[in-house]
Protein backbone atom coordinates (compact mmCIF):
# COMPACT_ATOMS: atom_id res chain seq x y z
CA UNK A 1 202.21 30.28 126.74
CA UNK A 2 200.27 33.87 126.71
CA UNK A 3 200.80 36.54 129.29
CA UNK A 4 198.58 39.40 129.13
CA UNK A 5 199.15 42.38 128.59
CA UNK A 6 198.41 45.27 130.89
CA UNK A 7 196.42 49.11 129.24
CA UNK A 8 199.56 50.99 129.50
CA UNK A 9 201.39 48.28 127.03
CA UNK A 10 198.68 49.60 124.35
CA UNK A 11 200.37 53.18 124.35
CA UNK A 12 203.41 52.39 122.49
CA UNK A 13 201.42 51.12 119.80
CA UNK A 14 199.31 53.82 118.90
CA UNK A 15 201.86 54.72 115.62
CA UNK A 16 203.35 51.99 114.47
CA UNK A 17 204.07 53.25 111.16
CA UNK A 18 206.03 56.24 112.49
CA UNK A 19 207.98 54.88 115.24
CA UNK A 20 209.62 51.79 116.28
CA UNK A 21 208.61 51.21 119.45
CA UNK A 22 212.15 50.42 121.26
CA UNK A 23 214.53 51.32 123.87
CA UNK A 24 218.19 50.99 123.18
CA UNK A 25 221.22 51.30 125.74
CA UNK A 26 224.54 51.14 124.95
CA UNK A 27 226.97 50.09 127.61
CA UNK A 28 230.92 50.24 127.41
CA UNK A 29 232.98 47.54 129.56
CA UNK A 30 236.36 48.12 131.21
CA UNK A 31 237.04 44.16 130.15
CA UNK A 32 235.71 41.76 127.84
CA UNK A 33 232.66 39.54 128.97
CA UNK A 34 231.59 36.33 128.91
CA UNK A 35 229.25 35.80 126.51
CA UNK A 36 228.08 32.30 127.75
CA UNK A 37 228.17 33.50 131.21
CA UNK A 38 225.57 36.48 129.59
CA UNK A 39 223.82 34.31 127.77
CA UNK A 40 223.12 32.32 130.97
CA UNK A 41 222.02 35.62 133.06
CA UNK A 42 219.47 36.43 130.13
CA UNK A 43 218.29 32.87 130.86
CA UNK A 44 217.62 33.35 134.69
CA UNK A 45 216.34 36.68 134.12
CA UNK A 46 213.11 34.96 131.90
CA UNK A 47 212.48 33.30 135.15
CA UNK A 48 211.34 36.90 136.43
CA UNK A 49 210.38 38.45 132.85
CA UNK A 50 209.20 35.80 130.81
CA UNK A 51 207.76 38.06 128.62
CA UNK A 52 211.17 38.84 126.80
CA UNK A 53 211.27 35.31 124.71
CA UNK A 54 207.76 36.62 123.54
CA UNK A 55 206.27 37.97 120.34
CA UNK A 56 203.52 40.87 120.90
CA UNK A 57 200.69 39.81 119.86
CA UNK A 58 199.12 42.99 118.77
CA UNK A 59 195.19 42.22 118.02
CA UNK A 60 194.98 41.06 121.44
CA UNK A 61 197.74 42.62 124.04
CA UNK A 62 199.73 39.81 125.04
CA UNK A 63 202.84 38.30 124.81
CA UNK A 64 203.09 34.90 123.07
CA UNK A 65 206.41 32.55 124.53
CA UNK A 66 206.93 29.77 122.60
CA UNK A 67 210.73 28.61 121.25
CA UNK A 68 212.64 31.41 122.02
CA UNK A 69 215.87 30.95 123.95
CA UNK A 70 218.79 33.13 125.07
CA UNK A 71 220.75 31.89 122.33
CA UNK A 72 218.17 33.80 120.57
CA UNK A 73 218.50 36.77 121.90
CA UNK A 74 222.72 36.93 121.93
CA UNK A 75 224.26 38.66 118.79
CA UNK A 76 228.14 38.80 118.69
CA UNK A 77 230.58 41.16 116.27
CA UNK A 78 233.61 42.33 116.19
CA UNK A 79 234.41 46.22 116.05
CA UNK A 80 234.87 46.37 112.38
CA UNK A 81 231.40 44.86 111.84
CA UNK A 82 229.58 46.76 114.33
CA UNK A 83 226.26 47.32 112.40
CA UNK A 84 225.43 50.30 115.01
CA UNK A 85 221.83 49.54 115.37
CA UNK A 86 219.38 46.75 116.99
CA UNK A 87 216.87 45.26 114.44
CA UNK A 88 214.01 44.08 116.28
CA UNK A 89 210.96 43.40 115.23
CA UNK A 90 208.45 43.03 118.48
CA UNK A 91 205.60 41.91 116.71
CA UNK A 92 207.58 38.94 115.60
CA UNK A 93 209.87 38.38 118.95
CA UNK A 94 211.76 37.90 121.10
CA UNK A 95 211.00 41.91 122.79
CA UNK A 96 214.92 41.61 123.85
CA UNK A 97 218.48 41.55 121.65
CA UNK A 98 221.32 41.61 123.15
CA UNK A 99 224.73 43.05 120.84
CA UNK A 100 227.90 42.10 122.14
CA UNK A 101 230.59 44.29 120.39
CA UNK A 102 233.96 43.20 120.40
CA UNK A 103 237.02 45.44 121.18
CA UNK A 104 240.71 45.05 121.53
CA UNK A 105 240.68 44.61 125.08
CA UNK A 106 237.10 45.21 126.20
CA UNK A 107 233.54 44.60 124.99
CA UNK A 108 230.16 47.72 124.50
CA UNK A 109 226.80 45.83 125.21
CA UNK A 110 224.01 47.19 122.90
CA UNK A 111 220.92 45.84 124.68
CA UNK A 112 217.22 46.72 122.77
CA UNK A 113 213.93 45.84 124.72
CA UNK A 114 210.27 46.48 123.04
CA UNK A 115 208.72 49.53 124.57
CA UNK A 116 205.73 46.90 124.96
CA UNK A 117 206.81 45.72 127.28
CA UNK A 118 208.08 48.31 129.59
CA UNK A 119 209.39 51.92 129.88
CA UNK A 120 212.72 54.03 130.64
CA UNK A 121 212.56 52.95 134.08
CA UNK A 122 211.53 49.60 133.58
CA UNK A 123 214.48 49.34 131.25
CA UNK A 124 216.97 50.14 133.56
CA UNK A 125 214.95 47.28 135.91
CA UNK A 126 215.96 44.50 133.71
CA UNK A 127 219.53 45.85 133.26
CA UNK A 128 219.88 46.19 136.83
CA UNK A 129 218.25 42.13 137.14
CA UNK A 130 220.61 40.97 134.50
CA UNK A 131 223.73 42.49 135.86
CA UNK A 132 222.52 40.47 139.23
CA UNK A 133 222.57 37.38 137.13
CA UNK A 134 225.57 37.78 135.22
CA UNK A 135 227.22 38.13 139.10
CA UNK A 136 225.36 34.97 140.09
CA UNK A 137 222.52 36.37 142.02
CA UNK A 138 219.74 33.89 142.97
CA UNK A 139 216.82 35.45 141.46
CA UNK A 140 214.13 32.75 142.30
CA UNK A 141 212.87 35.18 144.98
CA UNK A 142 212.59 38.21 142.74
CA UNK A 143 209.54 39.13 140.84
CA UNK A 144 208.35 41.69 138.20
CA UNK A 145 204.87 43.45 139.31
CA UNK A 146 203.77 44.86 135.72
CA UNK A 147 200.02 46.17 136.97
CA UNK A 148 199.51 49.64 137.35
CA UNK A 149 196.09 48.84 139.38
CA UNK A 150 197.97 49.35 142.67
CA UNK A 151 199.37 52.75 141.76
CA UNK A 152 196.54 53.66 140.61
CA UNK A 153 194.27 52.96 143.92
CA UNK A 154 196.78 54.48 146.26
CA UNK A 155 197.25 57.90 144.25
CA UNK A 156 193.63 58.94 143.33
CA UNK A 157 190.97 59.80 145.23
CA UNK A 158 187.41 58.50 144.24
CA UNK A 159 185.92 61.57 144.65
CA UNK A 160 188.52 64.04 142.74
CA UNK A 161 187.81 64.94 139.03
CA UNK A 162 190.82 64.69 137.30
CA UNK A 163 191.59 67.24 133.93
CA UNK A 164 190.18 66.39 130.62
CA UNK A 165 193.16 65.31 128.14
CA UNK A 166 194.56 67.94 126.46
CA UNK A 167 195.20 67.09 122.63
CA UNK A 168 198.55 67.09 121.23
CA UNK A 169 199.08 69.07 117.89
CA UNK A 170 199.91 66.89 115.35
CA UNK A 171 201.64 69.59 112.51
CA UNK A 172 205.22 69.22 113.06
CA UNK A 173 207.54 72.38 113.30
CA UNK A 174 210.24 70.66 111.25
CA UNK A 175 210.26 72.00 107.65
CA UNK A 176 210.36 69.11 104.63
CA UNK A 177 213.48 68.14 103.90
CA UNK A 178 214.04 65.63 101.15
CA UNK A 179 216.94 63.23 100.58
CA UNK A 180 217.68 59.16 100.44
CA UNK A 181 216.06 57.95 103.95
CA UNK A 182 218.50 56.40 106.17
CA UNK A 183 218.82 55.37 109.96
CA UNK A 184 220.88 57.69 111.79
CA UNK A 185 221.52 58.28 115.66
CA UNK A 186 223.33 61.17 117.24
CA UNK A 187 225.16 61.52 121.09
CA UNK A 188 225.98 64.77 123.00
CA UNK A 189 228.02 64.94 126.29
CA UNK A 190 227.37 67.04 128.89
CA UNK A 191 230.42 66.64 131.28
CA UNK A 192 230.76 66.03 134.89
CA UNK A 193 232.05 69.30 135.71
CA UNK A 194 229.73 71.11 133.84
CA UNK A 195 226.37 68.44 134.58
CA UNK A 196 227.33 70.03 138.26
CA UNK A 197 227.35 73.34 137.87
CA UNK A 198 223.65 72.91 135.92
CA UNK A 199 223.02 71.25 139.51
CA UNK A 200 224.14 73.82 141.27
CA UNK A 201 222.23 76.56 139.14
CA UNK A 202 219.08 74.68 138.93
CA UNK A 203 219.10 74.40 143.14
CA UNK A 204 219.84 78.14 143.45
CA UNK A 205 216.73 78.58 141.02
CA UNK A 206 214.36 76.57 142.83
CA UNK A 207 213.52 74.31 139.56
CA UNK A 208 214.71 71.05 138.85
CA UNK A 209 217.12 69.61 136.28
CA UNK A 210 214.17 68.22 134.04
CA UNK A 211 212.56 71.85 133.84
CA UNK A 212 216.29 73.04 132.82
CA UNK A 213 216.44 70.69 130.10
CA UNK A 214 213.40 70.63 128.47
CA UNK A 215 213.51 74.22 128.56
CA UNK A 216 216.61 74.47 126.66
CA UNK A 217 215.40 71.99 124.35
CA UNK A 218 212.06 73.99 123.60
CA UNK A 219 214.52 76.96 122.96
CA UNK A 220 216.82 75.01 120.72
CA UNK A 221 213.44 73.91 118.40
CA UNK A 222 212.23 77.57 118.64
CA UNK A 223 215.85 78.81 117.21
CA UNK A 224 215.64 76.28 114.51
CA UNK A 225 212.07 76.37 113.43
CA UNK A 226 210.98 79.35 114.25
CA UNK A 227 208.07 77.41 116.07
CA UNK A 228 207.21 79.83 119.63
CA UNK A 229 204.54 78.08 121.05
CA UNK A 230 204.88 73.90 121.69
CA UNK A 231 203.60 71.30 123.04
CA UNK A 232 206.23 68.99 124.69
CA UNK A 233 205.04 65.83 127.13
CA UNK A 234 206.90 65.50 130.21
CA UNK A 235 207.21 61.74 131.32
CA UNK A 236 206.22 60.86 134.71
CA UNK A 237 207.03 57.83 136.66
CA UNK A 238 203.90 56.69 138.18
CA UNK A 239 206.59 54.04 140.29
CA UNK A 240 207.98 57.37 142.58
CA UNK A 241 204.08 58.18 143.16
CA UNK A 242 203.04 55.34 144.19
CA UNK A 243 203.55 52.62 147.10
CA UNK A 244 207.03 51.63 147.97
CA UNK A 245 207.80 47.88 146.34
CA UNK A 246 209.46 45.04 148.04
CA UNK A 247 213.46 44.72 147.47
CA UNK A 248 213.10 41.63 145.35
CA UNK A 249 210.45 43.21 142.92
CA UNK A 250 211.00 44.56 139.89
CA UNK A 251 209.18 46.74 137.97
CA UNK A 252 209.66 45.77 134.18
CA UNK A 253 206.39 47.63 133.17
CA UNK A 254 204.60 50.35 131.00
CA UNK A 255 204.13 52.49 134.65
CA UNK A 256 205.05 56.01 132.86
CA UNK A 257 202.72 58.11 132.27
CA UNK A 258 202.68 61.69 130.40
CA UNK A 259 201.98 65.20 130.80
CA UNK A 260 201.70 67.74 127.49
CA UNK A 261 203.89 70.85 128.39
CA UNK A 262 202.43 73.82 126.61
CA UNK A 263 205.59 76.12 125.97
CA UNK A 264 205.71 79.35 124.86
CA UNK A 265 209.12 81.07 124.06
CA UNK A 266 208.69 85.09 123.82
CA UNK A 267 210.91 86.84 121.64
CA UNK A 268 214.31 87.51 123.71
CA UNK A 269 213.44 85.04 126.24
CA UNK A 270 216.67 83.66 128.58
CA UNK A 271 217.08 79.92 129.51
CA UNK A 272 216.16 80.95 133.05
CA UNK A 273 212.62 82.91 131.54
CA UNK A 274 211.26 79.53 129.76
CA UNK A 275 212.55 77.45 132.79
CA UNK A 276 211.06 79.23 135.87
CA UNK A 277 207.56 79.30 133.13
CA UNK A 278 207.71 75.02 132.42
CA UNK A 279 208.38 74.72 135.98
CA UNK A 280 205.55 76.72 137.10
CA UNK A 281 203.06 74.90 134.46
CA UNK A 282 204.57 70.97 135.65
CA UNK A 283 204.19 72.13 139.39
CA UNK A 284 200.49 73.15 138.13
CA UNK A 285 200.18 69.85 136.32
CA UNK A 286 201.28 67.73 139.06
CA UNK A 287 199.34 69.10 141.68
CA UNK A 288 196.41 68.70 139.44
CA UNK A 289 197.16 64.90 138.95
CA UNK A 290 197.58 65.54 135.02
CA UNK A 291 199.15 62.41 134.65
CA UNK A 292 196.65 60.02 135.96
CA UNK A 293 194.35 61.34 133.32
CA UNK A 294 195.56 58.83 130.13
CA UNK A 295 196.20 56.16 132.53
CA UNK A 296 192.39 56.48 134.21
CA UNK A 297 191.07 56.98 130.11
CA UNK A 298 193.11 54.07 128.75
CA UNK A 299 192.00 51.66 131.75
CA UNK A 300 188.61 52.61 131.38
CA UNK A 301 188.43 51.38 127.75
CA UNK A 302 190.34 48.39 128.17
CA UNK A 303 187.64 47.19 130.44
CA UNK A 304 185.06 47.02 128.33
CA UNK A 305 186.59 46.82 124.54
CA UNK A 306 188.90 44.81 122.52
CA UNK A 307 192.19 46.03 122.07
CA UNK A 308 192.25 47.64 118.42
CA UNK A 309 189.09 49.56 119.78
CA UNK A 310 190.90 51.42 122.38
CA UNK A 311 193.81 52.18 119.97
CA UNK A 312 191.65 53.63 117.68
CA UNK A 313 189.66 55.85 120.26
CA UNK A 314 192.88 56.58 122.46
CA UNK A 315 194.93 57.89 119.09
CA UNK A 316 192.02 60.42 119.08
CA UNK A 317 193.27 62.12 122.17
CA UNK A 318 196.88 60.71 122.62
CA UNK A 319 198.09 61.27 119.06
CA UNK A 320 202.00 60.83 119.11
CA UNK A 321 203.68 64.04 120.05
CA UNK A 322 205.25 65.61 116.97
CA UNK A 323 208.54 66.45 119.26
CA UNK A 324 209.40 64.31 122.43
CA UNK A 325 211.33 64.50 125.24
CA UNK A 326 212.22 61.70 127.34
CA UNK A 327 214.77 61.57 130.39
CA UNK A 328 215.87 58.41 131.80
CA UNK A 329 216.87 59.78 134.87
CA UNK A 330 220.46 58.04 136.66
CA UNK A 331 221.31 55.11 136.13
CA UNK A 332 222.93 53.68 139.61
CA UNK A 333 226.21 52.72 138.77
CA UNK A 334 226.68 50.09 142.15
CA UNK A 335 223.76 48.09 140.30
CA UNK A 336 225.29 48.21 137.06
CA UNK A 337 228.42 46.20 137.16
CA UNK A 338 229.63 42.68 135.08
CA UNK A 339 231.49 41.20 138.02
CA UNK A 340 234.95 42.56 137.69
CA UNK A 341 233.86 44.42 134.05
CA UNK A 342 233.00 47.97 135.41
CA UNK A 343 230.64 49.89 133.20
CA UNK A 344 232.73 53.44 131.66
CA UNK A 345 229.59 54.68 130.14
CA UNK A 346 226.27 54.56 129.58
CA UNK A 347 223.79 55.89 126.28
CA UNK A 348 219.70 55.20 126.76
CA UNK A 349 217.91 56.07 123.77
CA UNK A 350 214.13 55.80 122.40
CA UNK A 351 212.97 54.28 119.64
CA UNK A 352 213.89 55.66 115.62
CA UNK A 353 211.58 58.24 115.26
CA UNK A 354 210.67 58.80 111.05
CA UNK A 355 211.32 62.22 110.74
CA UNK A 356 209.26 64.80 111.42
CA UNK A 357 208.75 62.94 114.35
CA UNK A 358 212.03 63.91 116.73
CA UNK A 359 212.19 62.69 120.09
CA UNK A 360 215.38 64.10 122.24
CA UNK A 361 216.32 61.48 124.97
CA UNK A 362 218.49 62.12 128.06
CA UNK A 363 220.51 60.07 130.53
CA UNK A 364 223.17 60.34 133.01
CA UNK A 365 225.91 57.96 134.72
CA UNK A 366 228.59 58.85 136.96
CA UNK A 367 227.89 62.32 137.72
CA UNK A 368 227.54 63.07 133.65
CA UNK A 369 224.80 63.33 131.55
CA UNK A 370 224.00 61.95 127.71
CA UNK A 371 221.57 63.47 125.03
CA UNK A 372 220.84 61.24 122.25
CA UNK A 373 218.58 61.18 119.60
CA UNK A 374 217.50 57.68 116.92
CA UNK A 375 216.09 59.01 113.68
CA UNK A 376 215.26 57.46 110.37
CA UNK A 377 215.36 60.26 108.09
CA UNK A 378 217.53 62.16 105.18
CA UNK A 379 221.03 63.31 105.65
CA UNK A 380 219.51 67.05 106.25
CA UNK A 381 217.02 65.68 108.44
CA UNK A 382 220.10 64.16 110.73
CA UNK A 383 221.82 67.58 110.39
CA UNK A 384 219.37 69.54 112.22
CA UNK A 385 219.10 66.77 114.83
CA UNK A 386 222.59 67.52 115.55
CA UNK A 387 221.97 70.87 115.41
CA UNK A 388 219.42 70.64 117.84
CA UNK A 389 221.95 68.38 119.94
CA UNK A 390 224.35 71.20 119.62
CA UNK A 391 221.87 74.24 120.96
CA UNK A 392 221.05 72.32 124.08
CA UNK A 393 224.62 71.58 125.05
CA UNK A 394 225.58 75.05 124.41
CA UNK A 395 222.59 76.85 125.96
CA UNK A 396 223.09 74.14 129.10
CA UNK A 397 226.97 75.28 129.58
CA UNK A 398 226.32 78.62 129.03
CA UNK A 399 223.68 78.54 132.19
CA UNK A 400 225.22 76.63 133.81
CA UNK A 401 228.11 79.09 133.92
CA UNK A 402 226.13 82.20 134.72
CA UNK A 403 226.82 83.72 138.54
């Protein structure tokens, strides 16, 4: 059975070679779980997203369902054995794997989904459906709206010209540094106390907590490269633009769109100097309905070529962004629960990025938030990821300390 793909799906695609285009969440239990009880929730939710049992069929945007079960999809080890990574291949199926590592006395979920099929937020959708399901939820009344037409018709105006796209530069600011390729991934926690004070800081400064971060995360790759002027895209979730859903609809979709952030970082610039400036240029942005720009392009193409056409004229103007940044906002903790298996903690992460590409993801649960990065590189090459980690903590605590 074929269901079609939707524009947005083609994004994620554009580099292939460079990135593997997956989201990855790791989730640690209070208790052990039922793995045919999980197996069984994966099975109701492909009665909502039957796309998951599916192979992408590249040439022509679509997903292919044809033998794939939840048995499939359900990968068990034990501790000592944990391989620490999600091989998935989404040209070849299914788009979801499901590792269920096993502890002493409780169990960490590592759950992968294709990026083809849906986004950060659309992520967290499906966790938030199969968490339903594992608790027994009837789900025959849900249903996953993966069009962005909708969004699209209620947030532009006919009549309003929209900005051109702005190119992304394509030289990376990471120096060569050679060494046996390997995959590696890297975590960073910013605690509770101290995620609240950046709260508290970020109110009294009239900029958000996104602004904060990416700020401190262009600072951190201008202390390590030397790079002073950057172009960073800012995800933005077309879903809080547009029309309110229904309760029982789900959004496992490609509905995030993205802005390129120019940055500059003058020479003795504060945190609070580059964040008031990124604030100032995403208020701009926003106002000017940036966003809706790749969404209007891509759509545009798709109606009147094949697929591999508009990947090949859309990687003109949406090359892949030499440095990333990607926040996954909250994840809702009362939505995110196993039946009596509470979730501790929570790690979102993008896809492994081949060095130079670096893409710094962000995440929080229960008050705290999680940087993270995937990377299939040398062991230098993971080094200055961490070092990168390490500079955004730091410069994050230190602001968020400041009277």
């Amino acid at each position: 059975m074929y269901y079609r793909g939707e524009p947005l799906d083609l994004v994620p695609t554009l580099n292939l070679t460079r990135i593997r285009p997956l989201l990855e969440c790791t989730l640690s239990l209070t208790h052990p779980i039922d793995v045919a009880r999980l197996t069984a929730a994966i099975t109701a939710t492909q009665t909502v997203v039957p796309q998951i049992m599916g192979r992408y069929d590249y040439r022509h945007n679509r997903f292919e369902v044809e033998t794939a079960t939840a048995a499939d999809v359900v990968e068990e080890y034990t501790a000592s054995h944990d391989p620490g990574r999600v091989q998935l291949d989404v040209l070849a199926g299914p788009q979801l794997k499901v590792q269920v590592i096993h502890h002493a006395d409780y169990d960490r979920l590592r759950i992968a989904m294709g990026r083809s099929l849906t986004d950060g937020e659309g992520f967290k959708h499906y966790l938030y459906l199969l968490a339903a399901a594992y608790d027994g939820q009837d789900l025959t009344s849900f249903t996953n709206e993966r069009s962005g037409r909708k969004i699209l018709a209620y947030l532009r105006h006919p009549h309003r010209p929209l900005p051109q796209l702005q190119a992304l530069p394509t030289d990376p600011p990471f120096p060569q540094l050679h060494g046996d390729v390997h995959h590696h991934q890297g975590e960073a926690v910013i605690s509770r106390a101290e995620s609240q004070r950046l709260q508290r800081q970020a109110k009294a400064h009239g900029v958000t907590l996104n602004a904060v971060l990416l700020a401190a995360y262009a600072l951190a790759l201008c202390t390590l490269t030397g790079k002073q002027h950057l172009v960073i895209p800012c995800q933005v979730d077309l879903r809080l633009h547009g029309p309110v859903s229904a309760a029982n609809v789900v959004q496992v979709a490609n509905l995030t769109s993205e802005i390129p952030v120019p940055i500059t970082v003058h020479d003795f610039d504060t945190l609070g100097d580059v964040v008031q400036r990124i604030q100032a240029t995403v208020t701009r942005l926003h106002t000017d309905l940036a966003y809706l720009t790749p969404l209007v392009e891509i759509k545009r193409m798709s109606r009147a070529l094949p697929p591999q056409w508009v990947r090949r004229l859309a990687a003109k103007d949406h090359a892949t962004a030499a440095v990333s940044f990607a926040n996954f906002g909250r994840v809702d903790q009362s939505r995110l629960r196993f039946d009596g298996s509470a979730v501790t903690q929570v790690t979102f992460a993008g896809a492994y990025h081949t060095m130079p590409y670096f893409q710094l993801t962000v995440s929080g649960y229960r008050e705290a938030w999680t940087l993270a990065f995937r990377m299939l590189g040398s062991e230098p090459d993971y080094q200055l990821g961490i070092k990168i980690l390490k500079n955004v903590v730091t410069q994050l605590n230190q602001w968020g300390r400041t009277a």
